[in-house]
N, C-alpha and C. Protein backbone atom coordinates (compact mmCIF):
# COMPACT_ATOMS: atom_id res chain seq x y z
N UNK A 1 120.21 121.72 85.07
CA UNK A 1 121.35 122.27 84.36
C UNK A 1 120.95 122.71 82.96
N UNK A 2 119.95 121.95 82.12
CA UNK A 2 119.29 121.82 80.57
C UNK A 2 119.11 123.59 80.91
N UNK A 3 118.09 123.62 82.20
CA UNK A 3 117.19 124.97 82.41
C UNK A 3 118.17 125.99 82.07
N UNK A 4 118.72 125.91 83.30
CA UNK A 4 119.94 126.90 83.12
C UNK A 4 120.77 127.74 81.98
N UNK A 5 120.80 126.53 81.28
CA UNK A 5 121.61 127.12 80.20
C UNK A 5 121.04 127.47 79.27
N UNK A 6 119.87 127.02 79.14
CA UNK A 6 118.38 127.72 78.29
C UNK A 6 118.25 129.25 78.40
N UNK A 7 117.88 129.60 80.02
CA UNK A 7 117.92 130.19 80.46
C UNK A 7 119.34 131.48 80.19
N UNK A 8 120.30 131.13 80.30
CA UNK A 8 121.06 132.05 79.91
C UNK A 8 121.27 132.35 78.74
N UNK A 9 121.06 131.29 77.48
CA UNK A 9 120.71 131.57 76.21
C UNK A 9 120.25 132.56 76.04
N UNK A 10 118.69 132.59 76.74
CA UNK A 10 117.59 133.53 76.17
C UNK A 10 118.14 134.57 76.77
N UNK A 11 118.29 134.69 77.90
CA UNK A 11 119.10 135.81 78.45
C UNK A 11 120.20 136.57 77.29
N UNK A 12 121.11 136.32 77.25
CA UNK A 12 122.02 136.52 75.83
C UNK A 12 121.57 136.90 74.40
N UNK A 13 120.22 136.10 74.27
CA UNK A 13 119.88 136.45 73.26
C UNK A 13 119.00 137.91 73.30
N UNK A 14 118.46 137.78 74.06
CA UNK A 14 117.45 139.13 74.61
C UNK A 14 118.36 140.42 74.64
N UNK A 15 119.56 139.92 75.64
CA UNK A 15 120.40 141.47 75.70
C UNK A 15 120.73 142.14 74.05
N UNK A 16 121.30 140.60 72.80
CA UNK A 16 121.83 141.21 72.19
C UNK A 16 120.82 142.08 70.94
N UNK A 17 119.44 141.40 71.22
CA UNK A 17 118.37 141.88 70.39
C UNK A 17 117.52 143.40 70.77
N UNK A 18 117.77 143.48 72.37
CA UNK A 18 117.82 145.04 72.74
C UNK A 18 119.12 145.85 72.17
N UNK A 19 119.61 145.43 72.17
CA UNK A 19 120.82 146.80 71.80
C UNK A 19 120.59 147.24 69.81
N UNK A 20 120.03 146.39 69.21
CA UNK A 20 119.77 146.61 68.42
C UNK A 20 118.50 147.75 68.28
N UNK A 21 117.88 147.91 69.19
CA UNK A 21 116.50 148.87 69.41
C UNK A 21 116.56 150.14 69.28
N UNK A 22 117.51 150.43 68.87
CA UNK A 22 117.73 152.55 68.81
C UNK A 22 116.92 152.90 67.60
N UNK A 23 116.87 154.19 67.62
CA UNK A 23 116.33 154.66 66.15
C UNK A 23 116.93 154.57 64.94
N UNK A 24 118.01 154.45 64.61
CA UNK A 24 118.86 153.44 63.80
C UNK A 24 118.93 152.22 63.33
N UNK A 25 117.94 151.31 64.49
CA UNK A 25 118.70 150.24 64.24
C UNK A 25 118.46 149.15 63.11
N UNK A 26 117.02 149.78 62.35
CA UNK A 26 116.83 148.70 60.54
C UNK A 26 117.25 149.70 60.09
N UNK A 27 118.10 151.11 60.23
CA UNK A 27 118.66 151.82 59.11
C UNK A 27 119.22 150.98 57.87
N UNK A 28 119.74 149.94 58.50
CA UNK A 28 120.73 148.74 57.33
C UNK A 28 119.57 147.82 56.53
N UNK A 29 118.42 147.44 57.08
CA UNK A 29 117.64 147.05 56.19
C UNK A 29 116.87 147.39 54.74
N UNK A 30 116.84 146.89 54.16
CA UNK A 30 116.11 147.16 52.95
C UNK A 30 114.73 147.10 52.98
N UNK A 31 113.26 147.82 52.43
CA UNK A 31 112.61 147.95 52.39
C UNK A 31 111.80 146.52 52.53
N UNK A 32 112.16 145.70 51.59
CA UNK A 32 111.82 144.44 51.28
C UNK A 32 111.77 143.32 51.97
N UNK A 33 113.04 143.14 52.99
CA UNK A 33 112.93 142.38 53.50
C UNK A 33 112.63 142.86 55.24
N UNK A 34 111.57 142.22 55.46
CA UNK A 34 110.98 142.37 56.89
C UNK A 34 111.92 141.92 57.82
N UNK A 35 112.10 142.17 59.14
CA UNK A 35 113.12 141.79 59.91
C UNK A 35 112.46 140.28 60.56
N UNK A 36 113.34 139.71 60.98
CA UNK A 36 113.25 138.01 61.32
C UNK A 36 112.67 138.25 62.83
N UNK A 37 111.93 137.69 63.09
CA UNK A 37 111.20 137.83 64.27
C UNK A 37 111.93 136.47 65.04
N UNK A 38 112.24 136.75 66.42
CA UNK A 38 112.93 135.71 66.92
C UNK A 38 111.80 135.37 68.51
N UNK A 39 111.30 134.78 68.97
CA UNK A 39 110.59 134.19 69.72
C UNK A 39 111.29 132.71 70.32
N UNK A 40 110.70 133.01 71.90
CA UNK A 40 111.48 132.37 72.79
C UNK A 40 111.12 130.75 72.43
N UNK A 41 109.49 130.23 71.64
CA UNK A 41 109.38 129.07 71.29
C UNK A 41 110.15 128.63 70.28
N UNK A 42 110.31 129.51 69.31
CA UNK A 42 111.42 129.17 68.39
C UNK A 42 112.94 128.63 69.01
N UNK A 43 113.88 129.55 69.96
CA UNK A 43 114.48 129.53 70.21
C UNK A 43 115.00 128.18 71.30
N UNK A 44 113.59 128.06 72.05
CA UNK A 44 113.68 126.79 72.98
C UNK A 44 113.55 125.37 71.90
N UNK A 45 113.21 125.58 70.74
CA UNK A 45 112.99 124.24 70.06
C UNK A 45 113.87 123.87 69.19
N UNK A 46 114.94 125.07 69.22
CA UNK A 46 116.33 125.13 68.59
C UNK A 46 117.21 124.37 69.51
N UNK A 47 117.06 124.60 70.70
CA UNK A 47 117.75 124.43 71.90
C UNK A 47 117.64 123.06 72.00
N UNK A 48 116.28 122.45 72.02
CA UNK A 48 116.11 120.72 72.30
C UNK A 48 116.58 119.85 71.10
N UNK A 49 116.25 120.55 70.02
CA UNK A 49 116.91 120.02 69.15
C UNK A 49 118.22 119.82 68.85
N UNK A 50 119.19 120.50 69.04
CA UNK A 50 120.58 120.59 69.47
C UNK A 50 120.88 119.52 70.40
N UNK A 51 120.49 119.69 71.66
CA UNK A 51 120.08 118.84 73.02
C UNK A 51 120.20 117.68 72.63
N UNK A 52 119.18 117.05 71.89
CA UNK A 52 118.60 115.70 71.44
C UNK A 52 119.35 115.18 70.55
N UNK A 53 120.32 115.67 69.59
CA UNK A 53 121.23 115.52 68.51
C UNK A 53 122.88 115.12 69.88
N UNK A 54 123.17 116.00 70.78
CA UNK A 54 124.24 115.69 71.49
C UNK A 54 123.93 114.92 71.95
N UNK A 55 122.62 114.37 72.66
CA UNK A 55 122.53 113.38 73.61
C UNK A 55 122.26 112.05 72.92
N UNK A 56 122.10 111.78 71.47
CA UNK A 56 121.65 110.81 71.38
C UNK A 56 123.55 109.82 70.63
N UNK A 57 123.31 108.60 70.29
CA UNK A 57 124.72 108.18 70.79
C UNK A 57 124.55 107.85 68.93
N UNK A 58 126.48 107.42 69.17
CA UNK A 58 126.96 107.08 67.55
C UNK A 58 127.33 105.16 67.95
N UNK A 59 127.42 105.14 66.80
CA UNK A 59 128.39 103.30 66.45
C UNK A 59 129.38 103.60 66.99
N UNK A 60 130.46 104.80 67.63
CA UNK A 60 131.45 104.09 67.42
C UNK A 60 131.30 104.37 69.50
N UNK A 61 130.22 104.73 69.86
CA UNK A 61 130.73 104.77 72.17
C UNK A 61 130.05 103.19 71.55
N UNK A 62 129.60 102.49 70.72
CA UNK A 62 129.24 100.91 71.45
C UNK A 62 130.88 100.25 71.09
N UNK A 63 131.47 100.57 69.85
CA UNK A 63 133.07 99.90 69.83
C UNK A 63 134.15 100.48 70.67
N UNK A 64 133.70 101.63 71.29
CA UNK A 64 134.65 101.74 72.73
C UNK A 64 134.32 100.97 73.48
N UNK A 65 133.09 100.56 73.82
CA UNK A 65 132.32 99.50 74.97
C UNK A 65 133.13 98.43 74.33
N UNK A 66 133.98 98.17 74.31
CA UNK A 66 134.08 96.35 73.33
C UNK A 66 135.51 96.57 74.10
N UNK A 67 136.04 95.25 75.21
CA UNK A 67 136.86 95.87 75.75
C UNK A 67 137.16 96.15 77.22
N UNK A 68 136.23 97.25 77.34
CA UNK A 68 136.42 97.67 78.81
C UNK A 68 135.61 96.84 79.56
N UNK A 69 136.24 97.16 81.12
CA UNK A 69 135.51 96.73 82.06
C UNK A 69 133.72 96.81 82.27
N UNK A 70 133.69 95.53 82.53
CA UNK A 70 132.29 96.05 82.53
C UNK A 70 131.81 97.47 83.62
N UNK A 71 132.05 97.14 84.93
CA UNK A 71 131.80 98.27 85.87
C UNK A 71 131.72 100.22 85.30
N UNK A 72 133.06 99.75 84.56
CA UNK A 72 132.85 101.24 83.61
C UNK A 72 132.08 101.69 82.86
N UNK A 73 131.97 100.45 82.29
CA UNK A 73 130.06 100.83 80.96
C UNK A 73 129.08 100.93 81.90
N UNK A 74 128.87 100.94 82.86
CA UNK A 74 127.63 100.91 83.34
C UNK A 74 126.93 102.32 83.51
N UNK A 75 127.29 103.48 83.50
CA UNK A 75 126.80 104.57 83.43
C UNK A 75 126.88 104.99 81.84
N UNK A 76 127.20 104.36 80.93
CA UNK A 76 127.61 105.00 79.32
C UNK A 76 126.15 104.80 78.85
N UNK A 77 125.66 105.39 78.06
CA UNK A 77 124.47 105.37 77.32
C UNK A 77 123.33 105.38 78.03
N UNK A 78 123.76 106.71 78.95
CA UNK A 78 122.19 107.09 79.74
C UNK A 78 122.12 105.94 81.19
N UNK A 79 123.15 104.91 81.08
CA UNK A 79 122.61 103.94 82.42
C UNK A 79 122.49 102.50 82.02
N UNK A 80 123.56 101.53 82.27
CA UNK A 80 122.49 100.40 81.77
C UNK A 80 122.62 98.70 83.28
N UNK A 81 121.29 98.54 82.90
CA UNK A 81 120.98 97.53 84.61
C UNK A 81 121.88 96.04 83.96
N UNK A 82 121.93 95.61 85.29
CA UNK A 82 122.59 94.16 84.78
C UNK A 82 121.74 93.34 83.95
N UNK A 83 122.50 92.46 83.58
CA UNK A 83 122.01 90.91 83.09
C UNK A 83 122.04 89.69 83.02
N UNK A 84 121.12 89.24 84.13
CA UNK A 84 121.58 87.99 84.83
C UNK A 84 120.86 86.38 83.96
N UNK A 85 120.98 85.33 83.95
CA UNK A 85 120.31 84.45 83.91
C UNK A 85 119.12 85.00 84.39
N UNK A 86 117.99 83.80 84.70
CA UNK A 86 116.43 83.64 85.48
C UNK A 86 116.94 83.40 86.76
N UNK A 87 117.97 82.21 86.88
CA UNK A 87 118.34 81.76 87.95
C UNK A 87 119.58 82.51 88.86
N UNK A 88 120.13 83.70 88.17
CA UNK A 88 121.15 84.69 88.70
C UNK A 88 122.33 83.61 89.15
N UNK A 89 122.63 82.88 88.25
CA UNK A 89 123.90 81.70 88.63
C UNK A 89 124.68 82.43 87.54
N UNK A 90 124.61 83.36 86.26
CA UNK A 90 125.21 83.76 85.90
C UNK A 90 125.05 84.87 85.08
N UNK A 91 126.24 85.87 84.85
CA UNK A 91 126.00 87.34 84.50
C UNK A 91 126.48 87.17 83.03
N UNK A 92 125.42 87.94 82.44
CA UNK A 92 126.06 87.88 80.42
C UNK A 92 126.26 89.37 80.72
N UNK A 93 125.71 90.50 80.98
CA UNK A 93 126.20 91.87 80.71
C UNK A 93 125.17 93.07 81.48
N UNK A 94 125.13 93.88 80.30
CA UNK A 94 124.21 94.81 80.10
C UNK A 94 123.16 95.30 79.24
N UNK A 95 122.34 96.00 79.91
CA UNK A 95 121.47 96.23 78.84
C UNK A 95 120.81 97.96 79.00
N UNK A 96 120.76 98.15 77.87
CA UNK A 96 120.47 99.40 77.91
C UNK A 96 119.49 99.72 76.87
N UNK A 97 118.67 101.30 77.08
CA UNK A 97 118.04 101.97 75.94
C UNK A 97 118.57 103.18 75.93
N UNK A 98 119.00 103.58 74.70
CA UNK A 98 119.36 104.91 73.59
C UNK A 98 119.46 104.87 72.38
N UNK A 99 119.18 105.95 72.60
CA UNK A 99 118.66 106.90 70.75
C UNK A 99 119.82 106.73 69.92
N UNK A 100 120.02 106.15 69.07
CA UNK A 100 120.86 105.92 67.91
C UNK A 100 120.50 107.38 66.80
N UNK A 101 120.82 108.34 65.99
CA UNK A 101 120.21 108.81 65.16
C UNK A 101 119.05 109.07 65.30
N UNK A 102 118.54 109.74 66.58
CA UNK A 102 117.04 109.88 66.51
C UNK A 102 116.37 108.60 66.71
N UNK A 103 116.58 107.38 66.90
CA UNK A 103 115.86 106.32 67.21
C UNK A 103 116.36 105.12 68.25
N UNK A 104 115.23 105.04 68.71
CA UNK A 104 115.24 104.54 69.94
C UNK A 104 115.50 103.14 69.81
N UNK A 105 116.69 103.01 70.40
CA UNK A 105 117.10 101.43 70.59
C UNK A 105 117.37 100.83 71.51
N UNK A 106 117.82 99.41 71.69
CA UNK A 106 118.08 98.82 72.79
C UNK A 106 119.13 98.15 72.24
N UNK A 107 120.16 97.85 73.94
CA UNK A 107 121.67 97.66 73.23
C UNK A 107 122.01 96.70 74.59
N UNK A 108 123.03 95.75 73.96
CA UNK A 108 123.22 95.01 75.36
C UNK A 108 124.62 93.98 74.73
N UNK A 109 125.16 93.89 76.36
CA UNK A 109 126.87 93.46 75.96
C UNK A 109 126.66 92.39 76.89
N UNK A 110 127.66 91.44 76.05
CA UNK A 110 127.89 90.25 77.19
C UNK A 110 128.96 90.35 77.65
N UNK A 111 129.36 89.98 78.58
CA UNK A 111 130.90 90.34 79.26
C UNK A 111 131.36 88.63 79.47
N UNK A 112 132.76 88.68 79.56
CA UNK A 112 133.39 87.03 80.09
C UNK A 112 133.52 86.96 81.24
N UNK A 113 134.17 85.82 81.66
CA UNK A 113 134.30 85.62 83.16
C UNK A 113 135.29 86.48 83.78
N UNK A 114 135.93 87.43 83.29
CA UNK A 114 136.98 88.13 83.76
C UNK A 114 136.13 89.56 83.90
N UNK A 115 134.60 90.01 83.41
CA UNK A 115 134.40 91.16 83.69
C UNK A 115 134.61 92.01 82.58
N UNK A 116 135.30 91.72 81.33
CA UNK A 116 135.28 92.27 80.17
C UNK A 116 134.98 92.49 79.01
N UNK A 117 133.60 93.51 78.63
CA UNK A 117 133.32 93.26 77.53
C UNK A 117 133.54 92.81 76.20
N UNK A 118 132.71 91.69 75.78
CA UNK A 118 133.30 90.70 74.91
C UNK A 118 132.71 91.03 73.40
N UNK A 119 131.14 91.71 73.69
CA UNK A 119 130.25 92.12 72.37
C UNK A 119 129.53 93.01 73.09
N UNK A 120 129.16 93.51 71.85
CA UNK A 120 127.83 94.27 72.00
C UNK A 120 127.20 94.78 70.70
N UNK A 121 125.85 94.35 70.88
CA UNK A 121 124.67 94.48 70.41
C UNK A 121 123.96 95.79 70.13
N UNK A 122 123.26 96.23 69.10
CA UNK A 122 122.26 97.18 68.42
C UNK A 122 121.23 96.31 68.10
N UNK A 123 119.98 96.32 68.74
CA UNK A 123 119.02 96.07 68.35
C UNK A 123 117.86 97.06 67.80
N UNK A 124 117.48 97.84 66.56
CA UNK A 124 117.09 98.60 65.86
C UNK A 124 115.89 98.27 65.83
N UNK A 125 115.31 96.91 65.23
CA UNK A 125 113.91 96.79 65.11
C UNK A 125 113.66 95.18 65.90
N UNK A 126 113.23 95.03 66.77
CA UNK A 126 112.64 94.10 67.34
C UNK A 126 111.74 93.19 66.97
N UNK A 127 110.94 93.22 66.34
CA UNK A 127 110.00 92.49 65.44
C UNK A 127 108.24 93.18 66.07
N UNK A 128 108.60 94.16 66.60
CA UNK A 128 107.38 95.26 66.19
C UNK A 128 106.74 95.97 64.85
N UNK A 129 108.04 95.31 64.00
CA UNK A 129 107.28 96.35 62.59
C UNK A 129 108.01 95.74 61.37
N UNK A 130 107.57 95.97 60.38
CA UNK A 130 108.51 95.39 59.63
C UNK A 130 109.72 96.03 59.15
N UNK A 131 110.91 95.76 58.62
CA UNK A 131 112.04 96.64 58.49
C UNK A 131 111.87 96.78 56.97
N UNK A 132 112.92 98.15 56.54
CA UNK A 132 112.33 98.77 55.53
C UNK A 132 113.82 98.70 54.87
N UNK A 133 113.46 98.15 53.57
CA UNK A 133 114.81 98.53 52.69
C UNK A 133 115.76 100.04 52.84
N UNK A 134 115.03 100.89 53.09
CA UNK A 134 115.57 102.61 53.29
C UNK A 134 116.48 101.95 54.28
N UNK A 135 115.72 101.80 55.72
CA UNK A 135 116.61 102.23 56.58
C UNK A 135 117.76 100.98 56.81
N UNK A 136 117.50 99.69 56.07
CA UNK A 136 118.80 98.71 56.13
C UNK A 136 119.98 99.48 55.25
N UNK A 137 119.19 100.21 54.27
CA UNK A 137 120.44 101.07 53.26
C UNK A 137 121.49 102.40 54.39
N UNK A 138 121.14 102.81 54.84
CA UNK A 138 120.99 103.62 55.99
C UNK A 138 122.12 103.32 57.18
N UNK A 139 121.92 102.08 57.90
CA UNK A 139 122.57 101.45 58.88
C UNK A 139 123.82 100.94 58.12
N UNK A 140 123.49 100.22 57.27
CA UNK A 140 124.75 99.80 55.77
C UNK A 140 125.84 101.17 56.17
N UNK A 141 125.41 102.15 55.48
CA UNK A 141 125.81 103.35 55.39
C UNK A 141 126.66 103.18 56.41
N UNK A 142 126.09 104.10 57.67
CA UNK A 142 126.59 104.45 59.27
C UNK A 142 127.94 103.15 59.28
N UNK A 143 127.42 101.81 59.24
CA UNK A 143 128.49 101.13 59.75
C UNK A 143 129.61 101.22 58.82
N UNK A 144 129.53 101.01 57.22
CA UNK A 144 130.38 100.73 56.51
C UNK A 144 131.48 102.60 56.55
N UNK A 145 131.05 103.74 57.30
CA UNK A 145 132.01 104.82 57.31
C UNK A 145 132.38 104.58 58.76
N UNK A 146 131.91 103.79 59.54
CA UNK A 146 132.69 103.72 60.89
C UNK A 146 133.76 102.72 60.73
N UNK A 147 133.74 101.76 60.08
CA UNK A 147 134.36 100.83 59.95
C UNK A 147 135.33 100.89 58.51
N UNK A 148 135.28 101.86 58.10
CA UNK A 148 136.22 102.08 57.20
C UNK A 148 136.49 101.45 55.65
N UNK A 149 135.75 100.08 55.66
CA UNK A 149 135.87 99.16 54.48
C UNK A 149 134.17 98.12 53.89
N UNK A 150 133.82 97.99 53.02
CA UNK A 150 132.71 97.63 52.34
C UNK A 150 132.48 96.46 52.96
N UNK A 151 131.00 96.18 53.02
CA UNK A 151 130.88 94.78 53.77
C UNK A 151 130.72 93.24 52.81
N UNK A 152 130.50 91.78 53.70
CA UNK A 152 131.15 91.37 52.62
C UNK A 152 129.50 90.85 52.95
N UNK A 153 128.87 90.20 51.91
CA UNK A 153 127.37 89.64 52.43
C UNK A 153 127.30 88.26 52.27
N UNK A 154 127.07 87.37 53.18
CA UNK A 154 126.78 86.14 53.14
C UNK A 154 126.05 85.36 52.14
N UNK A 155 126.54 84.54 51.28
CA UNK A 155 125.94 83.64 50.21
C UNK A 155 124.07 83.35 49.98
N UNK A 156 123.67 83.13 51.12
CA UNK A 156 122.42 82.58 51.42
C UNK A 156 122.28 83.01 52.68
N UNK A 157 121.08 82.68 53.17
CA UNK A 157 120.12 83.41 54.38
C UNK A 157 120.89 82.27 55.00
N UNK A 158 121.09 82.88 56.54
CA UNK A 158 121.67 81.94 57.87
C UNK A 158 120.74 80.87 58.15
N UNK A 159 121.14 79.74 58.71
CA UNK A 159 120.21 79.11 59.76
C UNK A 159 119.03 79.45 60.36
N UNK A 160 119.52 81.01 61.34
CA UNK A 160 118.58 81.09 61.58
C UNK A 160 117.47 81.89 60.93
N UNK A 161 117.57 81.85 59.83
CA UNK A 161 116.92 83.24 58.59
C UNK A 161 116.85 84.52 58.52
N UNK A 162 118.18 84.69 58.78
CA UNK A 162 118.81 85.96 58.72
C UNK A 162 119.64 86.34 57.42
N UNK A 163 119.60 87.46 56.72
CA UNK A 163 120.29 87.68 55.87
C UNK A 163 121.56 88.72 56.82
N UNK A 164 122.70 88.77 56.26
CA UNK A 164 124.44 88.77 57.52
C UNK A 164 124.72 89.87 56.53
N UNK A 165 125.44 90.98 56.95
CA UNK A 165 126.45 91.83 56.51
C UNK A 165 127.66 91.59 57.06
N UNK A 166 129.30 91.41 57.12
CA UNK A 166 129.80 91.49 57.82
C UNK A 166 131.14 92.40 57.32
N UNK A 167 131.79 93.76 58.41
CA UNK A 167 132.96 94.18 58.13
C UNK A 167 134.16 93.99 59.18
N UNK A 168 135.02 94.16 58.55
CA UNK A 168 136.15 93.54 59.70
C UNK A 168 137.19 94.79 59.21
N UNK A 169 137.35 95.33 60.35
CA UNK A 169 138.59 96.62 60.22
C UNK A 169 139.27 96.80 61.54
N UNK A 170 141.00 96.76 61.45
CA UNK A 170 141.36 97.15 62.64
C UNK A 170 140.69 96.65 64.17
N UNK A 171 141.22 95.02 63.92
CA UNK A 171 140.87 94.56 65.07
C UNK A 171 139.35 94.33 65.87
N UNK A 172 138.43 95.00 64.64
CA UNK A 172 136.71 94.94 64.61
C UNK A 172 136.76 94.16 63.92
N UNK A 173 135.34 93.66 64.42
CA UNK A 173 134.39 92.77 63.47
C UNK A 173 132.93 93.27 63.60
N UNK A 174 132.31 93.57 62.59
CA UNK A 174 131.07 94.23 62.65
C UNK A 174 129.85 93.68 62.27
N UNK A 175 128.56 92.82 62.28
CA UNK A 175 127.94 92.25 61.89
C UNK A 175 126.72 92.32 62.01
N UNK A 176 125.87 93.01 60.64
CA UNK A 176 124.24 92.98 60.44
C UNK A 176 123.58 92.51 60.15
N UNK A 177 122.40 91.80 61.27
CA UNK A 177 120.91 90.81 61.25
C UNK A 177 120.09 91.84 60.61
N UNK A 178 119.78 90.95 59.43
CA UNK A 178 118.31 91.61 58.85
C UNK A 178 117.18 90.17 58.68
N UNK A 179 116.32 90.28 59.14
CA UNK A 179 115.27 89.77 58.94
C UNK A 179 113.93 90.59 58.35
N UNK A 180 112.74 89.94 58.32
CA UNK A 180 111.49 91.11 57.60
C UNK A 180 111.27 91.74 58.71
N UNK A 181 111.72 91.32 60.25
CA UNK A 181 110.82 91.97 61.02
C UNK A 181 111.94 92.32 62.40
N UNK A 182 113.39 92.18 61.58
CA UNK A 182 114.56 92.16 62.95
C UNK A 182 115.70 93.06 62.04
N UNK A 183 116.27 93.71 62.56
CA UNK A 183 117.47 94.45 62.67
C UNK A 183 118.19 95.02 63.82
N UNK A 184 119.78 94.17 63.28
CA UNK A 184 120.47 94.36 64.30
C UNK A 184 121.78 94.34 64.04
N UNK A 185 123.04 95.11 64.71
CA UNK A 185 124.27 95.14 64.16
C UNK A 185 124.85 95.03 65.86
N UNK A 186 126.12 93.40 65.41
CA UNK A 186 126.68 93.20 66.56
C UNK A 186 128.35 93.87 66.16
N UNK A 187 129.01 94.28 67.37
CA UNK A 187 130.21 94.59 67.19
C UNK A 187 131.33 93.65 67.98
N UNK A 188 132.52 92.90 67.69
CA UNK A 188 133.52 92.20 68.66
C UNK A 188 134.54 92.15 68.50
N UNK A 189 135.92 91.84 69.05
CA UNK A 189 137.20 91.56 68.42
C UNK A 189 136.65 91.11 67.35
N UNK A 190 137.86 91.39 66.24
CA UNK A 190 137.96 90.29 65.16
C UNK A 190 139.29 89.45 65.89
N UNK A 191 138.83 88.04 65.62
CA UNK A 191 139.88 86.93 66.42
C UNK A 191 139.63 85.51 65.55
N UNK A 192 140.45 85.17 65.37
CA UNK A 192 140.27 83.81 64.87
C UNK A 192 140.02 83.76 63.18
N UNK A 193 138.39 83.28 63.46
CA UNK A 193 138.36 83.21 62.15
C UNK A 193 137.53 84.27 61.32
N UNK A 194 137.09 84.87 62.51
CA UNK A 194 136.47 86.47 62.32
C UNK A 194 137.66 87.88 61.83
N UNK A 195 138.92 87.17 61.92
CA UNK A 195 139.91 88.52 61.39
C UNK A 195 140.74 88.00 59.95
């Protein structure tokens, strides 16, 4: 289907760059400026790029996931396989990989005993690399305009040595793990003592 419509692009684009071809047709140009040369590699890398910008996902399809049935998330974000125990005596969710902003993440929801997503998870940096002040400023960013209100930051590093962001808007609760070598932002009801 990608082909296709590539394909008719260039098509489209070709017809409308012939009709421009008469003996007339840089009459409107100025001496100075050379005409823009348009080439089909150019044009196809316009195309993926576009492509890759629609296909890759925002914060707010994981706070639609918060909620629904699980069965329904299971095709959202490219596909995602179950998640069972070792012993498959019991199901926490899903798990998935997609591109956040151009970067590749992994994301995964636990569901309750009723089948309904209860959280879900952004896992950004895994402890492959170390995380970088830029891009915690960055994620800050993204969440604190999805969520509408400033976050509040936890006193001291967690238990488990995590430094916590947390925002709570409209029935969300939003919450970012930073470690030197982990980043991650969970989303859930706000309930209790989370609202």
């Amino acid at each position: 289907m990608k082909k296709w419509r590539f394909m008719i692009a260039a098509a489209g684009c070709t017809a409308v760059l012939l009709t421009g071809c008469g003996s007339g047709a840089t009459s409107g140009l100025r001496e100075t400026e050379p005409p823009v040369e348009v080439t089909a590699a150019s044009e196809e890398a316009e195309t993926e790029a576009a492509e890759a910008a629609a296909e890759s996902a925002d914060l707010s399809d994981l706070t639609a996931m918060v909620g629904m049935r699980d069965e329904d998330t299971a095709d959202l974000l490219g596909g995602g396989e179950e998640n069972w125990t070792a012993d498959r005596s019991f199901y926490i969710g899903r798990l998935y990989e997609a591109e956040f902003y151009g970067i590749p993440c992994e994301v995964s929801t636990t569901c309750g005993d009723d089948g309904t997503v209860e959280s879900v998870s952004l896992r950004i940096v895994g402890g492959e690399r170390q995380v970088t002040e830029e891009e915690v400023n960055e994620w800050e960013a993204r969440v604190t305009e999805l969520m509408g209100t400033e976050p509040s930051m936890d006193g001291q590093v967690s238990e488990g040595g995590s430094t916590n962001r947390r925002w709570t808007a409209d029935g969300m609760a939003a919450t970012m793990y930073q470690m030197a070598d982990q980043l991650s932002i969970s989303f859930q009801p706000a309930v209790g003592e989370l609202h």
